[in-house]
Protein backbone atom coordinates (compact mmCIF):
# COMPACT_ATOMS: atom_id res chain seq x y z
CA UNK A 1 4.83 -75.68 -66.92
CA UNK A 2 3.01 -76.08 -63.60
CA UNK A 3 0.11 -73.80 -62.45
CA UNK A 4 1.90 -71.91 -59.21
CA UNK A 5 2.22 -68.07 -59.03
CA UNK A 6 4.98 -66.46 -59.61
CA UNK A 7 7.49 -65.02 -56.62
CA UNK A 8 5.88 -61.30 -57.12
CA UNK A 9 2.48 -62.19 -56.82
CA UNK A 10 3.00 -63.92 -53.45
CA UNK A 11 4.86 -60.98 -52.39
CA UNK A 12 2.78 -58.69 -52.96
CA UNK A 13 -0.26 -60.59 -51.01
CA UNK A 14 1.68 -60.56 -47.68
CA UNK A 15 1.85 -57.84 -45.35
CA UNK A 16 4.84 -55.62 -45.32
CA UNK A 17 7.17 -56.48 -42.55
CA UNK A 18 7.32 -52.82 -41.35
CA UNK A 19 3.57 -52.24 -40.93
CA UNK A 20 3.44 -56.20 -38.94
CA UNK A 21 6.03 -55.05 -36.39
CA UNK A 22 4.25 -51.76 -36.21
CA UNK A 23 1.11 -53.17 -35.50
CA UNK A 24 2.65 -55.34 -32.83
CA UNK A 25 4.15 -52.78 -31.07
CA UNK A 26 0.66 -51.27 -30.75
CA UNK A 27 -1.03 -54.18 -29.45
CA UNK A 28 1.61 -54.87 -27.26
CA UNK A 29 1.42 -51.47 -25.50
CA UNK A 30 -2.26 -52.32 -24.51
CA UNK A 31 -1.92 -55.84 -23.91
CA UNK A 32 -0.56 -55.21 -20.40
CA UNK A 33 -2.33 -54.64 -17.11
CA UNK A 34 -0.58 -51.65 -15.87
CA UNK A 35 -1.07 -49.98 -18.96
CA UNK A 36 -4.63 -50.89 -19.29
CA UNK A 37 -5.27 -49.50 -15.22
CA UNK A 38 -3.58 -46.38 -16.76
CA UNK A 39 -6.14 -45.73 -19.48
CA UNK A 40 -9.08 -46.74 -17.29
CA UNK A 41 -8.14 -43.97 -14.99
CA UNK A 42 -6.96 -41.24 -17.15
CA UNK A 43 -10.73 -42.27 -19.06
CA UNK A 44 -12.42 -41.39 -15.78
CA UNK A 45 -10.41 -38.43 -15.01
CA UNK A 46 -10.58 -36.90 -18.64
CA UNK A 47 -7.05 -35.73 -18.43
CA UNK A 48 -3.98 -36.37 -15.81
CA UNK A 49 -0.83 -35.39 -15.09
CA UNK A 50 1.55 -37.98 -14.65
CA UNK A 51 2.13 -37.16 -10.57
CA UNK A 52 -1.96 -37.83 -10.23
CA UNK A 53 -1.21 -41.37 -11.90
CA UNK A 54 1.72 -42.66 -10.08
CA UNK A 55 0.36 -41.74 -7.21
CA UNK A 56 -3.11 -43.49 -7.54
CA UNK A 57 -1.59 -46.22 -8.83
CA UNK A 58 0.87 -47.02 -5.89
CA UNK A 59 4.05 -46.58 -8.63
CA UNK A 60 7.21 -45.04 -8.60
CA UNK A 61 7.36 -42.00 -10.63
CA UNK A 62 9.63 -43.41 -13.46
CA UNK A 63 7.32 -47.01 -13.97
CA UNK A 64 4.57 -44.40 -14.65
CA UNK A 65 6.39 -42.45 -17.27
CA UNK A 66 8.32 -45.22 -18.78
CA UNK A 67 4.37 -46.97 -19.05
CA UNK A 68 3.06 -43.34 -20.28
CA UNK A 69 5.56 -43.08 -23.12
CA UNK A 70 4.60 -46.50 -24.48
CA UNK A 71 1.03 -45.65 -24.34
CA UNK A 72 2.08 -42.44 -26.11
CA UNK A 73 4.16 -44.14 -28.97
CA UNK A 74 1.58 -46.39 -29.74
CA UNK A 75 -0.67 -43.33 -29.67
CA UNK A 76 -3.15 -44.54 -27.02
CA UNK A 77 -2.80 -41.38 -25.43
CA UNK A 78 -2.12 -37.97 -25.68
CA UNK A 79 -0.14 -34.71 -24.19
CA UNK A 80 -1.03 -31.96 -23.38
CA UNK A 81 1.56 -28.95 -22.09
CA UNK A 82 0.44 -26.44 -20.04
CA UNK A 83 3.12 -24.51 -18.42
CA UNK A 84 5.32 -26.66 -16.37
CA UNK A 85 3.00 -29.69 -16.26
CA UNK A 86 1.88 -32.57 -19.00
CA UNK A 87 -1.77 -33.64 -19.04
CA UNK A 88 -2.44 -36.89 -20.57
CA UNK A 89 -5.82 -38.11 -21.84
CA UNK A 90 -6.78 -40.85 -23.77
CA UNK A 91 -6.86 -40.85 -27.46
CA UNK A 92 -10.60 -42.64 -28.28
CA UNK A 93 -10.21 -42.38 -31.80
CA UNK A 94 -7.16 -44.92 -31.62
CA UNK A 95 -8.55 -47.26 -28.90
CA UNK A 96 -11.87 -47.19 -31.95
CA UNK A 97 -9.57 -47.67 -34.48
CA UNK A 98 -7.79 -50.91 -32.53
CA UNK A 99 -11.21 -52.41 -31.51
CA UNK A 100 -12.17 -52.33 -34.92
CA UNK A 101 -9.25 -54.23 -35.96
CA UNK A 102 -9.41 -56.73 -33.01
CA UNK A 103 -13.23 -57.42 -34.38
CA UNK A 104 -12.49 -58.17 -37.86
CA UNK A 105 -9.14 -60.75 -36.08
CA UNK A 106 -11.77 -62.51 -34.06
């Protein structure tokens, strides 16, 4: 009999597949220019609405959202309704939460 670990023990060391693609979805979403210009803005503004950001970022009005809802998946930022409009600030607590994890990679 040789020394090797069985097939559940390895298993059970890796990361599950789900929470891998997960995570690279999230670090995708902020691993893009645009995206980052979005969050430094809506950080200096405190809250936005998504006209205010395609329009100080030079964009067409669908780039913005279709940039806005990634952020928003990945839960970089978050919504806010008020009447007719949708504010959008950014959500510290996950850009903490990624930095921490970005430390402990590098």
């Amino acid at each position: 009999m040789t020394d090797t670990p069985d097939d559940s023990s390895i298993t059970t060391s890796l990361p599950d597949a789900l929470a891998i693609k997960k995570s690279a979805v999230i670090l995708r979403a902020i691993n893009h220019k645009l995206r980052q210009q979005m969050l430094r803005l809506i950080l200096q503004h405190g809250k936005m609405k998504v006209t205010e950001i395609f329009e100080q970022l030079f964009l067409e009005q669908s780039v913005a959202s279709q940039h806005l809802a990634i952020l928003r998946k990945a839960g970089f930022v978050k919504t806010k309704r008020e009447g007719k409009f949708i504010w959008y600030s950014v959500n510290l607590q996950r850009l903490e939460q990624v930095q921490k994890v970005i430390d402990i990679l590098i």
